[in-house]
C-alpha atoms as a PDB file:
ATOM      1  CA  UNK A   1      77.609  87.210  87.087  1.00  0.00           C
ATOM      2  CA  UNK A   2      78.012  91.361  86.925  1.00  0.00           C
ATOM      3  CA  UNK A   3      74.134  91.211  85.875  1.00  0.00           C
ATOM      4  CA  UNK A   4      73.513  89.467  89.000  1.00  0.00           C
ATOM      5  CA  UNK A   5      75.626  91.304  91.411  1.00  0.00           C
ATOM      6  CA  UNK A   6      73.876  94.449  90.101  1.00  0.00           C
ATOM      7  CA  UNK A   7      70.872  93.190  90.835  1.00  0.00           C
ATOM      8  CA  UNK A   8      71.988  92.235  94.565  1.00  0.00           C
ATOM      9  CA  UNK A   9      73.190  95.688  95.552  1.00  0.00           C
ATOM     10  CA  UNK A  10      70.507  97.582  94.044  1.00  0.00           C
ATOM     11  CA  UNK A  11      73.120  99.313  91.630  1.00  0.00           C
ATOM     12  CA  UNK A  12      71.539  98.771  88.160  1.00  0.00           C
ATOM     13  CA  UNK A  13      70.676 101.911  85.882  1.00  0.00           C
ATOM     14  CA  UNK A  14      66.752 103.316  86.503  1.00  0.00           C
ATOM     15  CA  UNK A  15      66.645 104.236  82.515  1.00  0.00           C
ATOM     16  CA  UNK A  16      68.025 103.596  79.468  1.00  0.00           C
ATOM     17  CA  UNK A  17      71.564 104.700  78.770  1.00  0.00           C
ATOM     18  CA  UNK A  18      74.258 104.215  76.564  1.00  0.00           C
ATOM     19  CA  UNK A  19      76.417 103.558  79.224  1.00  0.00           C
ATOM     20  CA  UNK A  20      74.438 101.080  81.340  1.00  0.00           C
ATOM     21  CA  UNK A  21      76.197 100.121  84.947  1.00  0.00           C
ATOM     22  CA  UNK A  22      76.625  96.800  83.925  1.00  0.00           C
ATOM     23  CA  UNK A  23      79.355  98.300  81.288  1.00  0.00           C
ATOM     24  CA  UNK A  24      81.046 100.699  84.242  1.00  0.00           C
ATOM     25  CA  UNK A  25      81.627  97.672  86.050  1.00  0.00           C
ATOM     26  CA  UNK A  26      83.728  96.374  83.271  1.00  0.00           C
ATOM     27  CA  UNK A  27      84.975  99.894  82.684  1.00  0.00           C
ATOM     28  CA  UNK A  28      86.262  99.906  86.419  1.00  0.00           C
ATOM     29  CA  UNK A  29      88.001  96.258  86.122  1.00  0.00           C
ATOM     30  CA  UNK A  30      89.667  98.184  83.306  1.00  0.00           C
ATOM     31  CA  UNK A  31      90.755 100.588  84.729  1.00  0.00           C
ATOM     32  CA  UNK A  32      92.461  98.546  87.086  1.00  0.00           C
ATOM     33  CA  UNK A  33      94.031  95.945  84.141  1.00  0.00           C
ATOM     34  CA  UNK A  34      95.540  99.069  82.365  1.00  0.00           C
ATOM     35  CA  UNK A  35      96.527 101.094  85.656  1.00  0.00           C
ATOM     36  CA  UNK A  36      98.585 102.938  83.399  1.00  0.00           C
ATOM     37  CA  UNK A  37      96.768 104.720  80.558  1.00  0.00           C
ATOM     38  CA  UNK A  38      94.337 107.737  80.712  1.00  0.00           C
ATOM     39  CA  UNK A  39      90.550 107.091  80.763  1.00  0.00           C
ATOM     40  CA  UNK A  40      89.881 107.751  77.369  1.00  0.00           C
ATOM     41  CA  UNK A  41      92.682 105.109  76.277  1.00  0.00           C
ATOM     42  CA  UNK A  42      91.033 102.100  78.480  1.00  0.00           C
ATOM     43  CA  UNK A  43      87.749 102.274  77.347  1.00  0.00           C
ATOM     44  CA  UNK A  44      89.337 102.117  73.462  1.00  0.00           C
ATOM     45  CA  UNK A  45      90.853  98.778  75.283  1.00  0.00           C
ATOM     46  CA  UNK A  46      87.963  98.169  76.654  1.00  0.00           C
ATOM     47  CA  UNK A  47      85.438  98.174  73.229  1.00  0.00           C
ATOM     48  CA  UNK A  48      88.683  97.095  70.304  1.00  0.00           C
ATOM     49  CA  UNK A  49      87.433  94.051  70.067  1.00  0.00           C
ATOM     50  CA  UNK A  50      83.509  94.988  69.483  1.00  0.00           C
ATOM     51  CA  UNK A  51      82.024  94.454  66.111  1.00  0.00           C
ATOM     52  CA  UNK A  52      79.087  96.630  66.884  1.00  0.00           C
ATOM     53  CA  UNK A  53      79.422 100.431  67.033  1.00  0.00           C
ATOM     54  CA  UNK A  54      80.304 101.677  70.707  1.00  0.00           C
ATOM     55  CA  UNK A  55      79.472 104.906  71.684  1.00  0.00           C
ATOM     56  CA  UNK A  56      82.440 107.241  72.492  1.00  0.00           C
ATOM     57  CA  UNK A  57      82.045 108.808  75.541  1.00  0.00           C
ATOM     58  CA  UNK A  58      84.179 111.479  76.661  1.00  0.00           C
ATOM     59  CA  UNK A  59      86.605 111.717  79.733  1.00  0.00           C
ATOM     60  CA  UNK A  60      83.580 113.595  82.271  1.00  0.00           C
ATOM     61  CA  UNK A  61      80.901 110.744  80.881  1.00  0.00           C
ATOM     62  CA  UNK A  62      82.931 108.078  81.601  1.00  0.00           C
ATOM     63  CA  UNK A  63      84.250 109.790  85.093  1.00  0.00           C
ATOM     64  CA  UNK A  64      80.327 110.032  85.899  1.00  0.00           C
ATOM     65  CA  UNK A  65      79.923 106.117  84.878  1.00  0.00           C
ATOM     66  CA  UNK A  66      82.552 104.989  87.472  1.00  0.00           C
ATOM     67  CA  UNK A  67      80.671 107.347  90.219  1.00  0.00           C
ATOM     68  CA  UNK A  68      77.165 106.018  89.169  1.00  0.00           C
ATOM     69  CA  UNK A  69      78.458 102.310  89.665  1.00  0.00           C
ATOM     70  CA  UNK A  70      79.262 102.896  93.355  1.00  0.00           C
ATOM     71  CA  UNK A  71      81.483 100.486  95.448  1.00  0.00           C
ATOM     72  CA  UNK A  72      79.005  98.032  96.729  1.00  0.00           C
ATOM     73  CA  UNK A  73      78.740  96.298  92.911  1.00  0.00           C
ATOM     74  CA  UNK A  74      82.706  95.579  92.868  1.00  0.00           C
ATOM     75  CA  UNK A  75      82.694  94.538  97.332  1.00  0.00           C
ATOM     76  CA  UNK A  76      80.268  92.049  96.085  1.00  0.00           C
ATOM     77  CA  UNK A  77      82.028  91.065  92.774  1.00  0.00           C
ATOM     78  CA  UNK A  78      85.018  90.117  94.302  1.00  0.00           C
ATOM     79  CA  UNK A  79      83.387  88.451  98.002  1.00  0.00           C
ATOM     80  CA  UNK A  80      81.988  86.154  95.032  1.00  0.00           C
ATOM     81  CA  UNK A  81      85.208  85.558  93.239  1.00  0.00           C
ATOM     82  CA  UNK A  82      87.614  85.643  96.365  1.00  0.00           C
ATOM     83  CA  UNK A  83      88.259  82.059  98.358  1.00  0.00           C
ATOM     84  CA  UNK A  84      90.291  78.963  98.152  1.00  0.00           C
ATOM     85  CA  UNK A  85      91.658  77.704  94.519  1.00  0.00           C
ATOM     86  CA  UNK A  86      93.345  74.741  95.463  1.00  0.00           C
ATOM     87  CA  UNK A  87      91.242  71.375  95.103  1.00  0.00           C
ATOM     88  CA  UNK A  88      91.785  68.574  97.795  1.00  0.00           C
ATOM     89  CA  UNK A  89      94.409  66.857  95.952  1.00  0.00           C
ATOM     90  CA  UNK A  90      96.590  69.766  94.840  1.00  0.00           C
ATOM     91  CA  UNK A  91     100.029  69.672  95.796  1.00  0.00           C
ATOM     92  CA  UNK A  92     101.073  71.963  98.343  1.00  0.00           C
ATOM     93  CA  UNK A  93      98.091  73.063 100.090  1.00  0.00           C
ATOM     94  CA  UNK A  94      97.721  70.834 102.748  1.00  0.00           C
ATOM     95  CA  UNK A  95      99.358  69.735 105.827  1.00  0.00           C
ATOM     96  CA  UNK A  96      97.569  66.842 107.200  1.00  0.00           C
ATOM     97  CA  UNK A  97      93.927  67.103 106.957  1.00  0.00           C
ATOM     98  CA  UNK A  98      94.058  71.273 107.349  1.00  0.00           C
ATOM     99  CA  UNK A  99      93.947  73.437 104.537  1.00  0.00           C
ATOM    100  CA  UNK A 100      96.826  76.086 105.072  1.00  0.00           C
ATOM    101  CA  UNK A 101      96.236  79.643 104.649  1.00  0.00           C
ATOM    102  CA  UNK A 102      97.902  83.021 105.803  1.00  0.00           C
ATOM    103  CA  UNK A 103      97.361  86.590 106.790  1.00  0.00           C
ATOM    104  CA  UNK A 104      99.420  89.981 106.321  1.00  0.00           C
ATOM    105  CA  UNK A 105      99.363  93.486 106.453  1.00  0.00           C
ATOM    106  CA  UNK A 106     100.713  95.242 103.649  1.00  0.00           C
ATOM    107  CA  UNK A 107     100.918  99.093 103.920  1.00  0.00           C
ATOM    108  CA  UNK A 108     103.917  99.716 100.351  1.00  0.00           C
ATOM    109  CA  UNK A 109     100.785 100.390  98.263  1.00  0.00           C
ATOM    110  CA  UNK A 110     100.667 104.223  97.598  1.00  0.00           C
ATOM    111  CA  UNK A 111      97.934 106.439  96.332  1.00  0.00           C
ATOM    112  CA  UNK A 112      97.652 110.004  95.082  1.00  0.00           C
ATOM    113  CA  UNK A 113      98.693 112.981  97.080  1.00  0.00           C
ATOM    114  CA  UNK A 114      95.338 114.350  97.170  1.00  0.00           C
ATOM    115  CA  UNK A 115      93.268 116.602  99.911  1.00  0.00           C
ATOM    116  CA  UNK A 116      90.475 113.998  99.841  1.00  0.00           C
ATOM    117  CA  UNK A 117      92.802 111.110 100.556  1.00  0.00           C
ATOM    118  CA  UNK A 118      94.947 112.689 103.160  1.00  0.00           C
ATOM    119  CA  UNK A 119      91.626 113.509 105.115  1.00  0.00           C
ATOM    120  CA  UNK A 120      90.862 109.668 104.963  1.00  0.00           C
ATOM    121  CA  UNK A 121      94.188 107.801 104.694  1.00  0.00           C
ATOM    122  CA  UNK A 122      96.637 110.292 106.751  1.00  0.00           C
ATOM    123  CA  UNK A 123     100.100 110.556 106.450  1.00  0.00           C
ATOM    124  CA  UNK A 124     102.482 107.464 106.689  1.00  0.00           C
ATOM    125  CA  UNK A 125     105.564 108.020 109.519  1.00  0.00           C
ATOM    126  CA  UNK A 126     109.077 106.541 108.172  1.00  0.00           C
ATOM    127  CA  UNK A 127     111.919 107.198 109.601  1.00  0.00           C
ATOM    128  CA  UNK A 128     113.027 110.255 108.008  1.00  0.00           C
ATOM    129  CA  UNK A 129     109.535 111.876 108.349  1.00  0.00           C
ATOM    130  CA  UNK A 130     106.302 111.283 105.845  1.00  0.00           C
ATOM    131  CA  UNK A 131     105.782 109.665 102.882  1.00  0.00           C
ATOM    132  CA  UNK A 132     105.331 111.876 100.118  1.00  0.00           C
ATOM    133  CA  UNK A 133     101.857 109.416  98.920  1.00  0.00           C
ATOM    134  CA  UNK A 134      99.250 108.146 101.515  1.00  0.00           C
ATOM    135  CA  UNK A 135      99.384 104.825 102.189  1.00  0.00           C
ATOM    136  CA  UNK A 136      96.553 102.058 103.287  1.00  0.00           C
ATOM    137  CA  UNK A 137      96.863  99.531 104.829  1.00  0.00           C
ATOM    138  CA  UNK A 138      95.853  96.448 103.343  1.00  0.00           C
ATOM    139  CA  UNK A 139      95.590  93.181 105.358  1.00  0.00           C
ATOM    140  CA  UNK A 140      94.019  89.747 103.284  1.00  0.00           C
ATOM    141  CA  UNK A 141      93.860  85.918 104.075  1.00  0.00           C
ATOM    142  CA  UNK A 142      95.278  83.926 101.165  1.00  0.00           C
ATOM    143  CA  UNK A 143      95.608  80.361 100.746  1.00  0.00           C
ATOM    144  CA  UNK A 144      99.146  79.470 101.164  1.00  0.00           C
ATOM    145  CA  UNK A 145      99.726  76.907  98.418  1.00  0.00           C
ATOM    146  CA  UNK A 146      97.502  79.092  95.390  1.00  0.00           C
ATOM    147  CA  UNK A 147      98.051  82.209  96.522  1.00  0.00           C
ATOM    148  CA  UNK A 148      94.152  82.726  96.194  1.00  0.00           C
ATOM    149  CA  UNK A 149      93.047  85.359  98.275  1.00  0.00           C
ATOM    150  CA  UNK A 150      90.757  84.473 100.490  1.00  0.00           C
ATOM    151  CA  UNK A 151      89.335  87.691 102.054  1.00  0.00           C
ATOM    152  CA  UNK A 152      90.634  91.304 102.562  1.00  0.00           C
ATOM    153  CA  UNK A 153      89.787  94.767 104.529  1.00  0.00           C
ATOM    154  CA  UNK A 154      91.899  97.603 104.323  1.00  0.00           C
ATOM    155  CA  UNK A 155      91.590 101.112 105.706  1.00  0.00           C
ATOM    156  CA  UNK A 156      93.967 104.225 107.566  1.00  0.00           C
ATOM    157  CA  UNK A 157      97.527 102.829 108.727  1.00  0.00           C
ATOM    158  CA  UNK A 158      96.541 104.322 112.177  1.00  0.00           C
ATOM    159  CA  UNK A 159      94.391 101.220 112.833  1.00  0.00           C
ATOM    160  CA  UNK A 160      97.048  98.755 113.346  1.00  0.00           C
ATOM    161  CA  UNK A 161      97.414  95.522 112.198  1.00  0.00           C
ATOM    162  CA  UNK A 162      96.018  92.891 114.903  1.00  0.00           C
ATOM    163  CA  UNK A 163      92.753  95.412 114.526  1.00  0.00           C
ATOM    164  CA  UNK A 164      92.433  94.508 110.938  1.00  0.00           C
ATOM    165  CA  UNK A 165      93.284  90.605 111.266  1.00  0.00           C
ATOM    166  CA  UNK A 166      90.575  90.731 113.923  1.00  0.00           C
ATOM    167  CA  UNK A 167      88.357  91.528 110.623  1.00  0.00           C
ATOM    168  CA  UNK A 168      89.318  88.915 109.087  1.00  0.00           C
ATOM    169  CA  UNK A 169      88.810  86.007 111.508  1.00  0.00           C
ATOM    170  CA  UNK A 170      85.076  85.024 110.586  1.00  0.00           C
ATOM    171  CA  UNK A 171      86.495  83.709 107.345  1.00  0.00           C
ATOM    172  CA  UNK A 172      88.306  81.231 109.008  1.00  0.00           C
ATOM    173  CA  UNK A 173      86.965  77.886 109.649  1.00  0.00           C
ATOM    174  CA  UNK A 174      87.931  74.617 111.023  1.00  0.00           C
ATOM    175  CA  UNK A 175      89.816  73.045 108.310  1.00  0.00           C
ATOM    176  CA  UNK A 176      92.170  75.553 107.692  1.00  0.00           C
ATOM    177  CA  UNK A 177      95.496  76.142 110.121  1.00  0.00           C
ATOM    178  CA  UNK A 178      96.618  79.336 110.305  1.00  0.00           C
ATOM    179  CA  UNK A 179     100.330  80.655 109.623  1.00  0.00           C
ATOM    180  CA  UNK A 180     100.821  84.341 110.712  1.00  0.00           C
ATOM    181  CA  UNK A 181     104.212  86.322 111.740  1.00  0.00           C
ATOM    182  CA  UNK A 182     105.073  88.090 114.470  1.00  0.00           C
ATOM    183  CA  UNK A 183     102.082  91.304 116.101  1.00  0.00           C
ATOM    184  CA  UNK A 184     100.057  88.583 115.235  1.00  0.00           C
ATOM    185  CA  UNK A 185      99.900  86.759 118.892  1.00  0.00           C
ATOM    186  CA  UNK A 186      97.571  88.802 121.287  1.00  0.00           C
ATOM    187  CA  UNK A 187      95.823  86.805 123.479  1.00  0.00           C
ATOM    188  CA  UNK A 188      92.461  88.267 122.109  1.00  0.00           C
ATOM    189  CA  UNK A 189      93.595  87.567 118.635  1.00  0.00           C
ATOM    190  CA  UNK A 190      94.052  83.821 119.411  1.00  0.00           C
ATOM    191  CA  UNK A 191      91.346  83.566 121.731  1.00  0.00           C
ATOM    192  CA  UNK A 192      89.328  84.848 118.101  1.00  0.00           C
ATOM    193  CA  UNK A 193      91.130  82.656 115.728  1.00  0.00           C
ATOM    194  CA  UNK A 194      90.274  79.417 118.175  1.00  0.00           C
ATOM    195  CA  UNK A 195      86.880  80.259 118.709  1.00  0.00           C
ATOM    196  CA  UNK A 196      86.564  79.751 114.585  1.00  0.00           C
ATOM    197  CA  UNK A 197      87.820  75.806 115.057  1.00  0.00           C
ATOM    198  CA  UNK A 198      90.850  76.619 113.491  1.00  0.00           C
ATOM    199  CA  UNK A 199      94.036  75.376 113.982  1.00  0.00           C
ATOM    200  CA  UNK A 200      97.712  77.584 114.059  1.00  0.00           C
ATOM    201  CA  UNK A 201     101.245  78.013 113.727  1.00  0.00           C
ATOM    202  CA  UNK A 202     102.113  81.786 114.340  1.00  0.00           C
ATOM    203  CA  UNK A 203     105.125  83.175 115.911  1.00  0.00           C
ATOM    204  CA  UNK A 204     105.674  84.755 118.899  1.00  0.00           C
ATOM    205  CA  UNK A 205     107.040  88.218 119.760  1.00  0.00           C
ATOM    206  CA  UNK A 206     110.544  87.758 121.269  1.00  0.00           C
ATOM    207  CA  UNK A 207     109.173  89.708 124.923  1.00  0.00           C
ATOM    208  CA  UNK A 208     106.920  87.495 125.281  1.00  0.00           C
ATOM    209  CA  UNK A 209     108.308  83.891 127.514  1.00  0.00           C
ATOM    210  CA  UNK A 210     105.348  81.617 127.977  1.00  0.00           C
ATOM    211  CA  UNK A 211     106.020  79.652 130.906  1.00  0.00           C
ATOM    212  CA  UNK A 212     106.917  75.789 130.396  1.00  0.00           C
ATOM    213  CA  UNK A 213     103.775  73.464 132.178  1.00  0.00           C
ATOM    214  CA  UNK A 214     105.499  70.366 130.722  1.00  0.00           C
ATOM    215  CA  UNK A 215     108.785  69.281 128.531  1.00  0.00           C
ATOM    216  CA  UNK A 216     108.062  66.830 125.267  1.00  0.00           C
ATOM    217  CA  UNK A 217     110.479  64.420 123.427  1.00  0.00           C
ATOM    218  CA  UNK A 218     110.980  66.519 120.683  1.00  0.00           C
ATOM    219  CA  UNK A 219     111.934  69.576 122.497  1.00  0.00           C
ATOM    220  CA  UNK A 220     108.905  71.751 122.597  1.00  0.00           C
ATOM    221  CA  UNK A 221     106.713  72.337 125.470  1.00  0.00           C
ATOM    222  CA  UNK A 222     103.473  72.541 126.764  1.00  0.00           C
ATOM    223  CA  UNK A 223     101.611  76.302 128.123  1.00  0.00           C
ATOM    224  CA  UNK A 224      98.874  78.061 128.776  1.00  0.00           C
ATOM    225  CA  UNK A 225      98.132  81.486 127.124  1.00  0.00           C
ATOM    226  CA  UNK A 226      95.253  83.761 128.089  1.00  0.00           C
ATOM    227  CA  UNK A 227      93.250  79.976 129.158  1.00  0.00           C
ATOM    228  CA  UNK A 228      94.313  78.723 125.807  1.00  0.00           C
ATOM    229  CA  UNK A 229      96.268  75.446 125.995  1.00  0.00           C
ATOM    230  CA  UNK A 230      99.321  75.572 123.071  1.00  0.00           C
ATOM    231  CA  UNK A 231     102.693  74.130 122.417  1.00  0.00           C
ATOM    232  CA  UNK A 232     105.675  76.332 122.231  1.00  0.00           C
ATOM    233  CA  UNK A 233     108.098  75.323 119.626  1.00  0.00           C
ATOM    234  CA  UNK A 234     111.786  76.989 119.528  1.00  0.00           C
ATOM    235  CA  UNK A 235     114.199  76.787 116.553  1.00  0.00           C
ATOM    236  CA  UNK A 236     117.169  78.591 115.173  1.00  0.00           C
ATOM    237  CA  UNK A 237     116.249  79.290 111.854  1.00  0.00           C
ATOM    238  CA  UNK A 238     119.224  80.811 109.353  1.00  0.00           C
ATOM    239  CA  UNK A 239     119.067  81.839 105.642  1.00  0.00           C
ATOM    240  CA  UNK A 240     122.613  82.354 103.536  1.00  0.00           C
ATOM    241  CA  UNK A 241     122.205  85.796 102.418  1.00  0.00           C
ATOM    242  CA  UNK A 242     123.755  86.756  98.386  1.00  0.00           C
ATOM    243  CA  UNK A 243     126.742  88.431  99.314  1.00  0.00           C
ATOM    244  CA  UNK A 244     126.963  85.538 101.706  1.00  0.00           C
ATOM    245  CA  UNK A 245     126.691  86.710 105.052  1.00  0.00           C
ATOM    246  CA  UNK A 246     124.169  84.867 107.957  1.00  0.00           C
ATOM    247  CA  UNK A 247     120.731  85.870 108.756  1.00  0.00           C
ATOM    248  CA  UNK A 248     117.820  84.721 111.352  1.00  0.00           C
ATOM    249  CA  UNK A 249     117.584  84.439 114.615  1.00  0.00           C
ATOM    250  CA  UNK A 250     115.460  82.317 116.947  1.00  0.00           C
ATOM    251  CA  UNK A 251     111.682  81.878 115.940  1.00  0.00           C
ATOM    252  CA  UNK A 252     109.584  80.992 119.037  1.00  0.00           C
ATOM    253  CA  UNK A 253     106.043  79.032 117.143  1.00  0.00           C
ATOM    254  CA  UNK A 254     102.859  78.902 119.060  1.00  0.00           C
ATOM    255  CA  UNK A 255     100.395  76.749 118.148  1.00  0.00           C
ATOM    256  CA  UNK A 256      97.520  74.649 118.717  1.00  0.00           C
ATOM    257  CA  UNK A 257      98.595  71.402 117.363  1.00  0.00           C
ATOM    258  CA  UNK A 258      99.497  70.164 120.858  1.00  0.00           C
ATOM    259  CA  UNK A 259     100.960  66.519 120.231  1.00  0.00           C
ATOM    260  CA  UNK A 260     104.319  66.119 119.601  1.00  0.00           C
ATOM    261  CA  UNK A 261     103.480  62.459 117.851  1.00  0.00           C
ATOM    262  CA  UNK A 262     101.541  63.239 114.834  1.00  0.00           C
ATOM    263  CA  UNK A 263     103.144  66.774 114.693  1.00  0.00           C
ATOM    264  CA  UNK A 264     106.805  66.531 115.258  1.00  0.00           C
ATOM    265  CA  UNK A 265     108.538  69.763 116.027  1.00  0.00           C
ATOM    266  CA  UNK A 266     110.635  69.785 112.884  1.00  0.00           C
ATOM    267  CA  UNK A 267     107.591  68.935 110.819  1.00  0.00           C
ATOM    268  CA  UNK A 268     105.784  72.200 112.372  1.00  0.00           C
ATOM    269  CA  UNK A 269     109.277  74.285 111.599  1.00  0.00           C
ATOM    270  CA  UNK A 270     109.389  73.355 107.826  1.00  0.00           C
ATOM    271  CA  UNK A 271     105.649  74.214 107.624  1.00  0.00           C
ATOM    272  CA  UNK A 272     105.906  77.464 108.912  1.00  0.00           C
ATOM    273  CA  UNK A 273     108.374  78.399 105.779  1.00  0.00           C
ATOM    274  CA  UNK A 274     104.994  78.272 103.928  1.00  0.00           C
ATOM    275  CA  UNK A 275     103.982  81.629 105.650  1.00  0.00           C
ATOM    276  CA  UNK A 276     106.236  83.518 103.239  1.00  0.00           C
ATOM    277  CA  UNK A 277     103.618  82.569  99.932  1.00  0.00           C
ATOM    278  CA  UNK A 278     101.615  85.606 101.516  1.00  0.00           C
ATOM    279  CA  UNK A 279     104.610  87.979 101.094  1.00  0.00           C
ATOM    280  CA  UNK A 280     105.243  86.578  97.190  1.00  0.00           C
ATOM    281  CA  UNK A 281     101.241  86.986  97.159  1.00  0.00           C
ATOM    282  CA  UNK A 282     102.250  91.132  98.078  1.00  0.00           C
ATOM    283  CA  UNK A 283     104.994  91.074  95.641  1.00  0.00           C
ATOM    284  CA  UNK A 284     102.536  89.819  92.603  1.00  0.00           C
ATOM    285  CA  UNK A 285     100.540  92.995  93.820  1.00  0.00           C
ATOM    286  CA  UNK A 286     103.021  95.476  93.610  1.00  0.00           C
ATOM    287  CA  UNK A 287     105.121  95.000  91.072  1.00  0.00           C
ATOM    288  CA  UNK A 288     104.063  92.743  88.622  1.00  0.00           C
ATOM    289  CA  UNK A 289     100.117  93.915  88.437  1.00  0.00           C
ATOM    290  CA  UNK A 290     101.485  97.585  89.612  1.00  0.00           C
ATOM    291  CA  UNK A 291     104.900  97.916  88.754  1.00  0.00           C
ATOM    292  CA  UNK A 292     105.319  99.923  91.803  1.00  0.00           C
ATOM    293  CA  UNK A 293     102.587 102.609  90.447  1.00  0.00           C
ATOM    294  CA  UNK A 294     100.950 104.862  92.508  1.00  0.00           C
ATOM    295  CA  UNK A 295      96.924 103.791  92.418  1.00  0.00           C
ATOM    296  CA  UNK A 296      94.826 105.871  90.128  1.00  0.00           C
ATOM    297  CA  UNK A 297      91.998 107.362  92.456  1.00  0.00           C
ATOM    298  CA  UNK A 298      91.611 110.536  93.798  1.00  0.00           C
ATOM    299  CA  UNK A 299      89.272 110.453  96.648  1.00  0.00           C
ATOM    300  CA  UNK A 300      88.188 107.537  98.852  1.00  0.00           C
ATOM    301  CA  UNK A 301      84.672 106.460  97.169  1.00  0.00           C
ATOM    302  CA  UNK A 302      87.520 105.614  94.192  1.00  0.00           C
ATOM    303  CA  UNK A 303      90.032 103.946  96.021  1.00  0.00           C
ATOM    304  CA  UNK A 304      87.376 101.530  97.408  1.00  0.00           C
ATOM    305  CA  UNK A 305      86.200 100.343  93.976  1.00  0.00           C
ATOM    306  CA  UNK A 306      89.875 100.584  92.665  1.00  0.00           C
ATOM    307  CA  UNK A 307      91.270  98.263  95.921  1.00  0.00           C
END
């Protein structure tokens, strides 16, 4: 497969080396398995278990070999290893006939305080002033029941979130539904993710107050939003905190499944607990493949290949 996506991007080496590209890629996968031990230590990881001799490169040859490799070899690597994981009868993936997926933002991952990523990534406001690391933001589609990342973009936290899911929208397709949080119901957004034949569940911000075209059985009711035709759905939904105290609030759904026969209110409610696999997908990411390390890349060229 790595000989192949060389061969796509145009990426392979021109002459013989020691250190063809087709060994960089596995150098930079690596590099990310190890995230933290030097250089020279992951590529003795990387050749322990070759009979033949290896050459033994040293830290600038093997910083050239991950700048030879370029980012377009890993984009493609992982557009062909990225996408669904569950198989039609796998437990927990479906509801009905849909396949259900979600989509985040995640902006905890920090990278080095360097010159080169400042001028790309920024600073990241809290509340007490900046972070003392850039941060991306990083925004992917994952299939809810796997946790199989479907597609992702990521870029400078000053390009909000909707502008990112809007990225990810032509990856959707009509037998998936959709579960997304809150800053996730623009009217353009929707307007995108219908236009893809897909079906959602997303909440609502609490300003907004669709108005009520017509009252079903179950409680929810018929609306209209920006020409779109959805169903509003309104629960109180409450969690029993450790220390036991109360905490939720009311969760206003929109969504496109608009009959409250085959897709009782309370059906659509329990579904939407499903949206939280993309947050456990984020926790898997940070701290049990990072351990809340800082990424290992210097400039943005490396944080490309790295992400």
């Amino acid at each position: 497969m790595v000989d192949a996506v060389l061969d796509e991007t145009g990426a392979r080496e021109r002459r013989l080396r020691s250190l063809p590209s087709r060994v960089g890629v596995y150098f930079v996968l690596a590099l990310g398995l190890f995230e933290h031990l030097g250089t020279g230590l992951v590529w003795g990881k990387l050749a322990a278990g070759l009979a033949a001799r290896v050459p033994q490169p040293s830290e600038k040859a093997l910083r050239d070999l991950r700048r030879r490799v370029g980012v377009a070899p890993l984009k493609r690597l992982f557009d062909v290893l990225a996408g669904p994981l569950a198989q039609p009868s796998t437990p927990g993936v479906r509801y009905r006939r849909w396949r259900t997926v979600a989509f985040d933002g995640c902006g905890s991952l920090s990278v080095p305080d360097h010159e080169r990523n400042r001028s790309w990534l920024g600073r990241t406001e809290r509340r007490y002033g900046p972070t003392g690391h850039p941060r991306p933001m990083l925004m992917t589609l994952c299939e809810t029941g796997t946790r199989g990342l479907i597609a992702a973009v990521f870029g400078p936290a000053s390009k909000g979130e909707t502008d990112y899911a809007h990225d990810l929208t032509g990856h959707l397709t009509p037998d998936m539904l959709l579960l997304a949080d809150r800053a996730f119901d623009s009217n353009d957004l929707l307007a995108d993710i219908a236009a893809q034949g897909t079906q959602f569940l997303i909440r609502a911000t609490s300003t907004r107050r669709p108005p009520v075209l017509a009252l079903l059985p179950d409680g929810s009711y018929l609306t209209r939003i920006g020409g779109l035709p959805l169903r509003v759905i309104e629960a109180e939904i409450h969690s029993r905190t450790a220390d036991g105290g109360d905490f939720g609030g009311t969760y206003r759904l929109l969504t496109t499944l608009n009959d409250h026969r085959t897709d009782p209110a309370d059906h659509l409610v329990r579904l939407y607990h499903e949206r939280w696999e993309i947050e456990i997908t984020y926790l898997a990411l940070r701290h049990t493949l990072l351990r809340g390390r800082v990424l290992r890349s210097k400039d943005p060229v490396g944080l490309n290949k790295e992400m």
